[in-house]
ModelCIF file with pLDDT and N, C-alpha, C, O atoms, coordinates in Angstrom:
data_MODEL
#
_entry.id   MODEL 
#
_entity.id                         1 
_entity.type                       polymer 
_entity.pdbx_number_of_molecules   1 
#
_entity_poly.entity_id                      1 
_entity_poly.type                           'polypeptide(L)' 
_entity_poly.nstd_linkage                   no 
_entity_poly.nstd_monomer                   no 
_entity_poly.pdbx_seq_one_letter_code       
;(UNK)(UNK)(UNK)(UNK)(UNK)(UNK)(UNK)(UNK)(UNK)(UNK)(UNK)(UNK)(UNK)(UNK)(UNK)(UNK)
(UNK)(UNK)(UNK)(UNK)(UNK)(UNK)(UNK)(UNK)(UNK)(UNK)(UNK)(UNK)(UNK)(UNK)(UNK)(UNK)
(UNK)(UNK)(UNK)(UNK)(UNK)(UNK)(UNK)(UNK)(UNK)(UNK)(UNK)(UNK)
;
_entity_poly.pdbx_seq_one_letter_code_can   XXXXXXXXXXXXXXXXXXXXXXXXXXXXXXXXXXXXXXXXXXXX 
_entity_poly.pdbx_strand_id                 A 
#
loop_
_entity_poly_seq.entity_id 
_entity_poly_seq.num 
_entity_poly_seq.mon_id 
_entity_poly_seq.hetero 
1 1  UNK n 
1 2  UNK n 
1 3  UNK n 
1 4  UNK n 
1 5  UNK n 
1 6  UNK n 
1 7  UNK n 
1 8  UNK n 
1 9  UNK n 
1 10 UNK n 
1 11 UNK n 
1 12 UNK n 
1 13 UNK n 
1 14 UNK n 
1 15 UNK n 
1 16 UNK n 
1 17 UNK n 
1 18 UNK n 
1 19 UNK n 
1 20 UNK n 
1 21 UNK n 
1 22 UNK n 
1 23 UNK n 
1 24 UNK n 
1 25 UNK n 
1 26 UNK n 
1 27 UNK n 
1 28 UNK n 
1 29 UNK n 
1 30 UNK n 
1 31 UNK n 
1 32 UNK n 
1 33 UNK n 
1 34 UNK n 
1 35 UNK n 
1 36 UNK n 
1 37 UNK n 
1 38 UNK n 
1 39 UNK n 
1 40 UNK n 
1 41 UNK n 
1 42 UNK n 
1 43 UNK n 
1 44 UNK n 
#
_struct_asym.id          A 
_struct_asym.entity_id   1 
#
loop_
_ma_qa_metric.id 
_ma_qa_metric.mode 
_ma_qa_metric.name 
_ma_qa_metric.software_group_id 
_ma_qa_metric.type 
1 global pLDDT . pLDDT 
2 local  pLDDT . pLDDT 
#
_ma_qa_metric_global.metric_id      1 
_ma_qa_metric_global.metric_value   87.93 
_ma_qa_metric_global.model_id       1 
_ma_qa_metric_global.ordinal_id     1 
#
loop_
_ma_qa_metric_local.label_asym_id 
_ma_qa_metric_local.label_comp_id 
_ma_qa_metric_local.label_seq_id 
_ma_qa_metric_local.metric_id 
_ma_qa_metric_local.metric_value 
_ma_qa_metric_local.model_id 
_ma_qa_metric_local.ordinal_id 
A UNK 1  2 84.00 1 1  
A UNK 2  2 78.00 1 2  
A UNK 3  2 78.00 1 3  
A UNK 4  2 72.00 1 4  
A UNK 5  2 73.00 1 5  
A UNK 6  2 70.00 1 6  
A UNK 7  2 68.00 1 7  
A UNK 8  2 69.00 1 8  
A UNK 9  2 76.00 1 9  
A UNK 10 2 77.00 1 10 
A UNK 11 2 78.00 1 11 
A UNK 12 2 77.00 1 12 
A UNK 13 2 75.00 1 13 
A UNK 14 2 79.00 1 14 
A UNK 15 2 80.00 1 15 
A UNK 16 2 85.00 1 16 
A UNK 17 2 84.00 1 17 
A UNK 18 2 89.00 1 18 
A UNK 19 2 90.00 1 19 
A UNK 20 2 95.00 1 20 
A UNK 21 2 96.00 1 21 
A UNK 22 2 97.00 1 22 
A UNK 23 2 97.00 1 23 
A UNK 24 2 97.00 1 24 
A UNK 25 2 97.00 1 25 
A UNK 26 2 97.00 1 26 
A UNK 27 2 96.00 1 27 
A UNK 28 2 95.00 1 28 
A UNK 29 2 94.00 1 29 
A UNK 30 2 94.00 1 30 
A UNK 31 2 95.00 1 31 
A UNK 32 2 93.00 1 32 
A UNK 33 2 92.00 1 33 
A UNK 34 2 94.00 1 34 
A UNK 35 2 94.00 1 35 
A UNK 36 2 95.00 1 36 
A UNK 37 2 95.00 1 37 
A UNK 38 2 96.00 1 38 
A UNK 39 2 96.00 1 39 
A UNK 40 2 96.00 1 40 
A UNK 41 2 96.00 1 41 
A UNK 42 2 97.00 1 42 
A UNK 43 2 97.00 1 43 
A UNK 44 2 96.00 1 44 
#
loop_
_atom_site.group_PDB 
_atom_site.id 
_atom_site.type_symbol 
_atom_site.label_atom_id 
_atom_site.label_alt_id 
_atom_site.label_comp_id 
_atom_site.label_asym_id 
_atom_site.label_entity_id 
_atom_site.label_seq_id 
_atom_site.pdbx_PDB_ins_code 
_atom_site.Cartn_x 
_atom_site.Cartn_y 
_atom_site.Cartn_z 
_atom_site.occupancy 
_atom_site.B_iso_or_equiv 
_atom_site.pdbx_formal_charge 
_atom_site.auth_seq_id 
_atom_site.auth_comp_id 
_atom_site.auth_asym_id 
_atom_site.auth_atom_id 
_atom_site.pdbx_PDB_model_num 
ATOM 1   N N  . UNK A 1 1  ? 119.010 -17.520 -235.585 1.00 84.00 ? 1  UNK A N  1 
ATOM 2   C CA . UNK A 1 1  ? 118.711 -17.777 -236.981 1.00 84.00 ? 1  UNK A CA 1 
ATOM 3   C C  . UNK A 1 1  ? 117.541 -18.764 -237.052 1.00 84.00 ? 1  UNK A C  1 
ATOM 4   O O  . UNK A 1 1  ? 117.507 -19.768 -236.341 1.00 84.00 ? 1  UNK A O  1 
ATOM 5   N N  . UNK A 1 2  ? 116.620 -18.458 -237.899 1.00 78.00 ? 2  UNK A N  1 
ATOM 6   C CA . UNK A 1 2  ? 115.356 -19.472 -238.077 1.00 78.00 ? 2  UNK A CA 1 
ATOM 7   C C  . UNK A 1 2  ? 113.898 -18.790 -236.829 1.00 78.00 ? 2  UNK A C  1 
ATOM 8   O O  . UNK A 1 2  ? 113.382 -17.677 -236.734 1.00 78.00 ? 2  UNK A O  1 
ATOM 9   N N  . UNK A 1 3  ? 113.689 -19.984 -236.134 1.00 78.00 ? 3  UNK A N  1 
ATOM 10  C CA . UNK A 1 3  ? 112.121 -19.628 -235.965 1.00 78.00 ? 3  UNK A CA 1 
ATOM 11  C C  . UNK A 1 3  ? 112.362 -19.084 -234.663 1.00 78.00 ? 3  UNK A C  1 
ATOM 12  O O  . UNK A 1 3  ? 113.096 -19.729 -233.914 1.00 78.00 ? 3  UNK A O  1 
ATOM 13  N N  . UNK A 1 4  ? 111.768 -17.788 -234.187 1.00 72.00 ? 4  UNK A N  1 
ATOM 14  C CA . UNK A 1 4  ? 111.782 -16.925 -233.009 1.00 72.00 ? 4  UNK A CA 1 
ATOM 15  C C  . UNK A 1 4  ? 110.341 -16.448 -232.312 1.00 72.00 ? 4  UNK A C  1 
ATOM 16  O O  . UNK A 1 4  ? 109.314 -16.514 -232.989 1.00 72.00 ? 4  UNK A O  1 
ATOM 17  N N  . UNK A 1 5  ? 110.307 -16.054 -231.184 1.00 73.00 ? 5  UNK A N  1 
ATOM 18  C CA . UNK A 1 5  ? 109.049 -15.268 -230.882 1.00 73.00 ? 5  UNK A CA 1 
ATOM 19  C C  . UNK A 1 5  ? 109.419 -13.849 -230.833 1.00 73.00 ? 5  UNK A C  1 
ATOM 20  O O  . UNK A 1 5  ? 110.509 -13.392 -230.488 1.00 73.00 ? 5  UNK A O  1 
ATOM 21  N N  . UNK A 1 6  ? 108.177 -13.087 -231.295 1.00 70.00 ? 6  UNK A N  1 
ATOM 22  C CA . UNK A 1 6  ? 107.818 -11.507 -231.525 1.00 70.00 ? 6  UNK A CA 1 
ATOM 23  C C  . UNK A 1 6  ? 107.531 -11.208 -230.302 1.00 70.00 ? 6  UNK A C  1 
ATOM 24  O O  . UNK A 1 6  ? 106.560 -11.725 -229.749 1.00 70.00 ? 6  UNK A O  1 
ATOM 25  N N  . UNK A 1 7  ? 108.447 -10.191 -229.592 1.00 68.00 ? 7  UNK A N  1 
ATOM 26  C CA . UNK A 1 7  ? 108.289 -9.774  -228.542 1.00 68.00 ? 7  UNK A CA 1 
ATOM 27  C C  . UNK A 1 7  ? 107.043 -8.973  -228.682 1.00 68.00 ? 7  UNK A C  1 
ATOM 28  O O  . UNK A 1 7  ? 106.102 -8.899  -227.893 1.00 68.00 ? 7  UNK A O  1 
ATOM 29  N N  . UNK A 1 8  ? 107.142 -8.626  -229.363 1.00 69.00 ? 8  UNK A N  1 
ATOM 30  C CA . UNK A 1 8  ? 105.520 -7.500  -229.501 1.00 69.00 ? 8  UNK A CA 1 
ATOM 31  C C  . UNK A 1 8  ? 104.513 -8.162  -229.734 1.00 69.00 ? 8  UNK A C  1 
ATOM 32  O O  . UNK A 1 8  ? 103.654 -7.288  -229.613 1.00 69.00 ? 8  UNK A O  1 
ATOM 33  N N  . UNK A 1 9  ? 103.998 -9.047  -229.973 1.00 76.00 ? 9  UNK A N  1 
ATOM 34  C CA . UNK A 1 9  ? 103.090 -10.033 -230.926 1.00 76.00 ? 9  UNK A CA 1 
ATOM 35  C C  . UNK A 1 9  ? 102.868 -11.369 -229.894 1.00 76.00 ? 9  UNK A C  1 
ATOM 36  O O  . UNK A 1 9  ? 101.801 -11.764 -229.425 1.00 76.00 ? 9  UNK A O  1 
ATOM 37  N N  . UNK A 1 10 ? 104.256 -11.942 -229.694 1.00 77.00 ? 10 UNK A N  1 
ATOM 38  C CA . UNK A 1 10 ? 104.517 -12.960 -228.290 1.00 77.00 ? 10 UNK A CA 1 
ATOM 39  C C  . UNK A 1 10 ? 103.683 -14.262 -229.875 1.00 77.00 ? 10 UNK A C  1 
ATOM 40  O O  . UNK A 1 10 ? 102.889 -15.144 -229.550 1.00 77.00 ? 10 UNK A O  1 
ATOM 41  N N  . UNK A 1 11 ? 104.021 -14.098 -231.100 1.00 78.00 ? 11 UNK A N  1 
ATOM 42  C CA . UNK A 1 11 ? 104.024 -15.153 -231.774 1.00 78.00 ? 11 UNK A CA 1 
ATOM 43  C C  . UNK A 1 11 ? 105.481 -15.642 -232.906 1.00 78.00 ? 11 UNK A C  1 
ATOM 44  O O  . UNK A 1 11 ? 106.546 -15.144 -233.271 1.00 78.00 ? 11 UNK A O  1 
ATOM 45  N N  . UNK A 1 12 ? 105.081 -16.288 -233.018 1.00 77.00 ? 12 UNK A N  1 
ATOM 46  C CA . UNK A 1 12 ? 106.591 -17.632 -233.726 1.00 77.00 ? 12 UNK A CA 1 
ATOM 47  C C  . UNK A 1 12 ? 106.334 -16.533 -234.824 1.00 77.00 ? 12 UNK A C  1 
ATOM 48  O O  . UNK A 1 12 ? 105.261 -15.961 -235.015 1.00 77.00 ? 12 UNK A O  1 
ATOM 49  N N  . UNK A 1 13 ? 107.905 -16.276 -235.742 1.00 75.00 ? 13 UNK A N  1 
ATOM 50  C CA . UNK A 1 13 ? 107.834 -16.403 -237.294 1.00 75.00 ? 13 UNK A CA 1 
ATOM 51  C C  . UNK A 1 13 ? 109.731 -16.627 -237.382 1.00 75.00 ? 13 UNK A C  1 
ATOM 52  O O  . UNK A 1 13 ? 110.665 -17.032 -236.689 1.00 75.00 ? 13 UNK A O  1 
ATOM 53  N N  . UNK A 1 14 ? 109.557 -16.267 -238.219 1.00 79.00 ? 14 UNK A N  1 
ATOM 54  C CA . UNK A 1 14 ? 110.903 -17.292 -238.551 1.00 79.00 ? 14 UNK A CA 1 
ATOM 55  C C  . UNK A 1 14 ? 112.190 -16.072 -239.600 1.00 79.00 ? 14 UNK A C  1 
ATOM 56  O O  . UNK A 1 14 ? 112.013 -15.988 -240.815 1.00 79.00 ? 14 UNK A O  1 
ATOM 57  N N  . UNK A 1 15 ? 113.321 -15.291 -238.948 1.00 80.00 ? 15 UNK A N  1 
ATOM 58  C CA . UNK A 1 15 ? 113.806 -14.045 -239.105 1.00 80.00 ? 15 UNK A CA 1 
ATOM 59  C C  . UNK A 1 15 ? 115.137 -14.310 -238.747 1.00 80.00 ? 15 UNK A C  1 
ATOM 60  O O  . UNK A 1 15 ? 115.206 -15.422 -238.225 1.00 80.00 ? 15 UNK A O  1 
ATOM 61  N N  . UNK A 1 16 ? 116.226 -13.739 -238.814 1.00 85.00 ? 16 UNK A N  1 
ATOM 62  C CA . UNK A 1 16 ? 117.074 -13.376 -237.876 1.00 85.00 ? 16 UNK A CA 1 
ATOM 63  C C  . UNK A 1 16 ? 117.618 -12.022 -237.195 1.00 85.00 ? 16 UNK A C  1 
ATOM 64  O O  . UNK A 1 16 ? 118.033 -10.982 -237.707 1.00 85.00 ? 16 UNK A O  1 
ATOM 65  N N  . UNK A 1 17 ? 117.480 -12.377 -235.981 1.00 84.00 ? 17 UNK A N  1 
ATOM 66  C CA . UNK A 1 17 ? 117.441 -11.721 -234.807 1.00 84.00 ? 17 UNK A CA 1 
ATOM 67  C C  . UNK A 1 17 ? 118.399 -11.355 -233.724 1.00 84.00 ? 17 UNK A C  1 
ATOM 68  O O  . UNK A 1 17 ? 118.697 -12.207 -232.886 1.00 84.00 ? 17 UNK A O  1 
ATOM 69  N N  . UNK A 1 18 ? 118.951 -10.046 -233.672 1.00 89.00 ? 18 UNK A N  1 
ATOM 70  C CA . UNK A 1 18 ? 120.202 -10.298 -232.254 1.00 89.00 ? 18 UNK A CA 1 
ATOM 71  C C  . UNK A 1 18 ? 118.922 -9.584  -231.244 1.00 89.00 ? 18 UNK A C  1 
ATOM 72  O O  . UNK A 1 18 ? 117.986 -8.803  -231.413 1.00 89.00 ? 18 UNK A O  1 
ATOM 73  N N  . UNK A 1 19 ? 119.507 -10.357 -230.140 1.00 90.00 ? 19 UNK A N  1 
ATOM 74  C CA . UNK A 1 19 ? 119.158 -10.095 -228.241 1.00 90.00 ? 19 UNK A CA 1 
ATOM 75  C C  . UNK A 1 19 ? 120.118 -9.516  -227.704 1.00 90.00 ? 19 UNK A C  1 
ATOM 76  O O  . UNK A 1 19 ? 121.255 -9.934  -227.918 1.00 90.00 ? 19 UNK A O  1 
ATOM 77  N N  . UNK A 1 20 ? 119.953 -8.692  -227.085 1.00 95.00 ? 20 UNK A N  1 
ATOM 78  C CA . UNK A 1 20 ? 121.338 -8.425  -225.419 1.00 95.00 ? 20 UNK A CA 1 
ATOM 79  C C  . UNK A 1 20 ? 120.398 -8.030  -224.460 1.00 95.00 ? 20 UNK A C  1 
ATOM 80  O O  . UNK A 1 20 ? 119.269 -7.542  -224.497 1.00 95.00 ? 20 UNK A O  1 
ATOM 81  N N  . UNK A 1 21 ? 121.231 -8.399  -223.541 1.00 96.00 ? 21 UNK A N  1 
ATOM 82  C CA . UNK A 1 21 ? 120.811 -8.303  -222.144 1.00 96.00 ? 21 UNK A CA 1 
ATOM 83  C C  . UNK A 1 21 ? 121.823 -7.807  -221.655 1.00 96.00 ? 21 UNK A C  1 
ATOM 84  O O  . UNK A 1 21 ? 122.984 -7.828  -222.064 1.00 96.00 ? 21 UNK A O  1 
ATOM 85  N N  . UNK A 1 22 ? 121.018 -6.988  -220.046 1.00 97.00 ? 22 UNK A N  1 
ATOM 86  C CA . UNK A 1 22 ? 122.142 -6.328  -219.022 1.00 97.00 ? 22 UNK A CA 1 
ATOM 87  C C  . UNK A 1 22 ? 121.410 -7.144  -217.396 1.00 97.00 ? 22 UNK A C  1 
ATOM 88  O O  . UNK A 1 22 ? 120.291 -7.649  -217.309 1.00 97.00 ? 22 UNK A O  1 
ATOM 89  N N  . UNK A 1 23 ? 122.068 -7.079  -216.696 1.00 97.00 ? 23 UNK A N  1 
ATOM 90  C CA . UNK A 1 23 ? 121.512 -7.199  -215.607 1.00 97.00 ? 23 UNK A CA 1 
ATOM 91  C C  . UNK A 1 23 ? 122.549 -7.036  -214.622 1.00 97.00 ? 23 UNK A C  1 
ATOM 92  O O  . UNK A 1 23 ? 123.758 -6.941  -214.834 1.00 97.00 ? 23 UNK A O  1 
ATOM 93  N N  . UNK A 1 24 ? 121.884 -7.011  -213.415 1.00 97.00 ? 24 UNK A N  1 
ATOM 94  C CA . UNK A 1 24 ? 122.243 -6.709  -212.022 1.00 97.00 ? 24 UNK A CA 1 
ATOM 95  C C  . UNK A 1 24 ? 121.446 -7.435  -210.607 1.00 97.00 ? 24 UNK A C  1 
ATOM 96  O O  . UNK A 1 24 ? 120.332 -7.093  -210.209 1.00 97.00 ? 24 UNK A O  1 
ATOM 97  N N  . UNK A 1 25 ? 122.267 -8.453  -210.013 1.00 97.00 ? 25 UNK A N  1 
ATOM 98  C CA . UNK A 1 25 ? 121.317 -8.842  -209.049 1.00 97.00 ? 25 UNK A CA 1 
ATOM 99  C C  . UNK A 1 25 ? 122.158 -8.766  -207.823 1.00 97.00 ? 25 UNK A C  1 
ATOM 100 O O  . UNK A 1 25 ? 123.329 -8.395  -207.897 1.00 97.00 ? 25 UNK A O  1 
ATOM 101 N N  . UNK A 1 26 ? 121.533 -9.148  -206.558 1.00 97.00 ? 26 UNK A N  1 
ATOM 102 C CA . UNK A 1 26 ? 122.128 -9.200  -205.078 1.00 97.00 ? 26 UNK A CA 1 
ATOM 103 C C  . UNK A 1 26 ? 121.365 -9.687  -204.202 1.00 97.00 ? 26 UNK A C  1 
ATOM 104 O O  . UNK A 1 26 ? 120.193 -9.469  -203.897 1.00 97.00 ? 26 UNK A O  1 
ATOM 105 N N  . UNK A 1 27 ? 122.451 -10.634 -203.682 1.00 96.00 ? 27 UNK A N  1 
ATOM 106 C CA . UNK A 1 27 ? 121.333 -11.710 -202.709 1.00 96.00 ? 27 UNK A CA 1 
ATOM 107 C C  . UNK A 1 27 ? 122.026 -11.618 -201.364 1.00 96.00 ? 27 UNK A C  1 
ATOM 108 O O  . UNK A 1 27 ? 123.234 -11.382 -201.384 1.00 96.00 ? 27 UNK A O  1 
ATOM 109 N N  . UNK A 1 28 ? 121.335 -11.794 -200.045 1.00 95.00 ? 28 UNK A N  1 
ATOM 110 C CA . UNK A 1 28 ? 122.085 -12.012 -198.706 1.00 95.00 ? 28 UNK A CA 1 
ATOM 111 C C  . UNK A 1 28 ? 120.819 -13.147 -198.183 1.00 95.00 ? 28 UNK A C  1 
ATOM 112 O O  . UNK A 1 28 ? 119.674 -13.344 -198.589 1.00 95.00 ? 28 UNK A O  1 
ATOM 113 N N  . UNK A 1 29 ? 121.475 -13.633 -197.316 1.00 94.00 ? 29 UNK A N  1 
ATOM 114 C CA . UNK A 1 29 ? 121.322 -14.948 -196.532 1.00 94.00 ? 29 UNK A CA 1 
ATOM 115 C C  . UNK A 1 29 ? 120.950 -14.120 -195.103 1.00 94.00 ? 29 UNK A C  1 
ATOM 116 O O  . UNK A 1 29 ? 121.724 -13.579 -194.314 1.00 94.00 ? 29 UNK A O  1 
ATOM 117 N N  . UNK A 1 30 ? 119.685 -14.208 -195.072 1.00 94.00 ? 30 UNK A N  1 
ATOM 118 C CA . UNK A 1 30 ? 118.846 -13.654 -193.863 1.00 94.00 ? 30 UNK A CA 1 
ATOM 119 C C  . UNK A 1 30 ? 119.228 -14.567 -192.673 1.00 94.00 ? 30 UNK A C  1 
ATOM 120 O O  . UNK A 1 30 ? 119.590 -14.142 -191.576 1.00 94.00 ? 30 UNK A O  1 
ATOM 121 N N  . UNK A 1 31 ? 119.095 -15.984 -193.044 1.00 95.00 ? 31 UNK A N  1 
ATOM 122 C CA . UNK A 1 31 ? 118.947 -16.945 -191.886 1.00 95.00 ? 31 UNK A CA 1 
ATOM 123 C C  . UNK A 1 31 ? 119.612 -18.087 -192.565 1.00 95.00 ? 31 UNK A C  1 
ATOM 124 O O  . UNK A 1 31 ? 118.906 -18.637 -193.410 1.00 95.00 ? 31 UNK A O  1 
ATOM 125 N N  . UNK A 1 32 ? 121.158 -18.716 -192.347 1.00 93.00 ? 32 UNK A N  1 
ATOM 126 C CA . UNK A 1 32 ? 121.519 -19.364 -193.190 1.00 93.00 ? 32 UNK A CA 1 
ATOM 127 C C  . UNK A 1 32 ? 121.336 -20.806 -191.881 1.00 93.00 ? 32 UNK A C  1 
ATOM 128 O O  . UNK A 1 32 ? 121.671 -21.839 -192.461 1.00 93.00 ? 32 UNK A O  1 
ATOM 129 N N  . UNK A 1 33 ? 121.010 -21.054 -190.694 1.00 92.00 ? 33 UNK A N  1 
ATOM 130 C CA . UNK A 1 33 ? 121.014 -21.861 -189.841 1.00 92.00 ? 33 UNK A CA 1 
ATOM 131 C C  . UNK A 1 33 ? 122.590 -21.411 -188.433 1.00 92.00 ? 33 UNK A C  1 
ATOM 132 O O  . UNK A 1 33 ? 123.063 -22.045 -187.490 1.00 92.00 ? 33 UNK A O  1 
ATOM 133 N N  . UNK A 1 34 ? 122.854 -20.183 -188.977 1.00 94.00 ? 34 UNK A N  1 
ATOM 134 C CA . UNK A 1 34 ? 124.081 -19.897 -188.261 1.00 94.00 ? 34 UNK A CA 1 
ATOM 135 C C  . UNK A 1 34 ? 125.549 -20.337 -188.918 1.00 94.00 ? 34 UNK A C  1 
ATOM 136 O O  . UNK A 1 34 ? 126.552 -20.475 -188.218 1.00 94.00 ? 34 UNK A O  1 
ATOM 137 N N  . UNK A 1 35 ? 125.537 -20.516 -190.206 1.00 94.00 ? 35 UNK A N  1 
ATOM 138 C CA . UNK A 1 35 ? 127.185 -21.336 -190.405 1.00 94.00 ? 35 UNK A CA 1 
ATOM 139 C C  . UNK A 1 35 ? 127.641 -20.299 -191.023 1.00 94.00 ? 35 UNK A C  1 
ATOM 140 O O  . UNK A 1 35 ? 128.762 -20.552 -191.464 1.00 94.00 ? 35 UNK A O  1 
ATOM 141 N N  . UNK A 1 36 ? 127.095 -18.622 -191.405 1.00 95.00 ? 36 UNK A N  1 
ATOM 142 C CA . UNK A 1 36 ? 128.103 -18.082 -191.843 1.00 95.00 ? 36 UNK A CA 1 
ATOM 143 C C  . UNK A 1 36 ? 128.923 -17.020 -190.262 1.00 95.00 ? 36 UNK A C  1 
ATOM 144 O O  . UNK A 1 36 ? 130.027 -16.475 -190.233 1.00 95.00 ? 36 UNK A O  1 
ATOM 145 N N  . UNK A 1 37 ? 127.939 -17.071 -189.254 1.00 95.00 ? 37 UNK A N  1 
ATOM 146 C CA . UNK A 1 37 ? 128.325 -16.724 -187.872 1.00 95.00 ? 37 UNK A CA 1 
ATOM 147 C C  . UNK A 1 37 ? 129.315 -17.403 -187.504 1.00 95.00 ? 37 UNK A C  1 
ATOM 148 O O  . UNK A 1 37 ? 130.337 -16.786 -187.204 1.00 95.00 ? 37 UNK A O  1 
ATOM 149 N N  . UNK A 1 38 ? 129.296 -19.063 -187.409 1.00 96.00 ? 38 UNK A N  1 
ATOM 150 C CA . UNK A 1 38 ? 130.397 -20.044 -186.802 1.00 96.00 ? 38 UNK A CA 1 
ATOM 151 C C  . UNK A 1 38 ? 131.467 -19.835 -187.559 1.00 96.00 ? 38 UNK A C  1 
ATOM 152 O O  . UNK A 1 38 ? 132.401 -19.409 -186.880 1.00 96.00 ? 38 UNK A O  1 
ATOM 153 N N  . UNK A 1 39 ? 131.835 -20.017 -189.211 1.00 96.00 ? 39 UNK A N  1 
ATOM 154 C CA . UNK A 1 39 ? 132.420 -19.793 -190.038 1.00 96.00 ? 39 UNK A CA 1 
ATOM 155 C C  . UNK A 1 39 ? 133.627 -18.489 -189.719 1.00 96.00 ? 39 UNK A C  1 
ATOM 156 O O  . UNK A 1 39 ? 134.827 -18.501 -189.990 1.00 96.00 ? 39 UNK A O  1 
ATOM 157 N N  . UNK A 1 40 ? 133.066 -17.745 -189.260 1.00 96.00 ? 40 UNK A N  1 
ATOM 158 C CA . UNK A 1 40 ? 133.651 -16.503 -188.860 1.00 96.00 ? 40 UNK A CA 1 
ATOM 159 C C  . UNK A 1 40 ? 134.516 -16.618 -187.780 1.00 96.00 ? 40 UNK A C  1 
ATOM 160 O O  . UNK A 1 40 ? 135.684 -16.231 -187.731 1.00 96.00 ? 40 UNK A O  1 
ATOM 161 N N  . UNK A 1 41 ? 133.652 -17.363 -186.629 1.00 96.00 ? 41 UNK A N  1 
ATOM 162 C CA . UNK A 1 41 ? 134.163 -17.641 -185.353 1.00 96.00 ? 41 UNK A CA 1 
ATOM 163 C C  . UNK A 1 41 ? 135.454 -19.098 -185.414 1.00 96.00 ? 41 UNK A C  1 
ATOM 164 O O  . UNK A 1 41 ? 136.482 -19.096 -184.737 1.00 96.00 ? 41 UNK A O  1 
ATOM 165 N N  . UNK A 1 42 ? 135.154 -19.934 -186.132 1.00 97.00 ? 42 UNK A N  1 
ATOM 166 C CA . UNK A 1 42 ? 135.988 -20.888 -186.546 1.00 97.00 ? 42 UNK A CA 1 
ATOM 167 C C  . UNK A 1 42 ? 137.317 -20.251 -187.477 1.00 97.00 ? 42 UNK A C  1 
ATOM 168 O O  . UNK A 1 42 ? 138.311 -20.948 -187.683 1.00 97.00 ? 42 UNK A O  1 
ATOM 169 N N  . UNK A 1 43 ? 137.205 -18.960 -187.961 1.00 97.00 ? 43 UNK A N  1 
ATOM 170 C CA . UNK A 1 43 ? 137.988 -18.931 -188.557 1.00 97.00 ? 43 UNK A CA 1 
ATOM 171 C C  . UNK A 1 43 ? 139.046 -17.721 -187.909 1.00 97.00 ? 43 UNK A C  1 
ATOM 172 O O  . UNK A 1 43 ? 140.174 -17.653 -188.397 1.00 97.00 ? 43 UNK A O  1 
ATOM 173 N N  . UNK A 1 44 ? 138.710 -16.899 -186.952 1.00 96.00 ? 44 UNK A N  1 
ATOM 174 C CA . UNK A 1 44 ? 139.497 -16.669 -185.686 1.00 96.00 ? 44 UNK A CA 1 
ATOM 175 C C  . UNK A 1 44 ? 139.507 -17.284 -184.611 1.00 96.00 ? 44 UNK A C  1 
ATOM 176 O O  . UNK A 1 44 ? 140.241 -16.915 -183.695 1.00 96.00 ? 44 UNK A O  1 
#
């Protein structure tokens, strides 16, 4: 409610406005220093 930016325009005016979003992300640990290796081994 009140002052927003125009996604199309990328300037201020002042409206009200709904947003949604979706997303999806995924991360892995290439090189964590070895503690998710020990972790494993410590834990059998």
């Amino acid at each position: 409610f009140g002052r927003s930016i125009d996604p199309q325009t990328n300037t201020y005016f002042n409206t009200t406005s709904f947003h949604n979003n979706y997303g999806v992300s995924a991360g892995y640990d290439l090189f964590d220093g070895f503690k998710a290796v020990n972790n494993l081994k410590i834990s059998k």
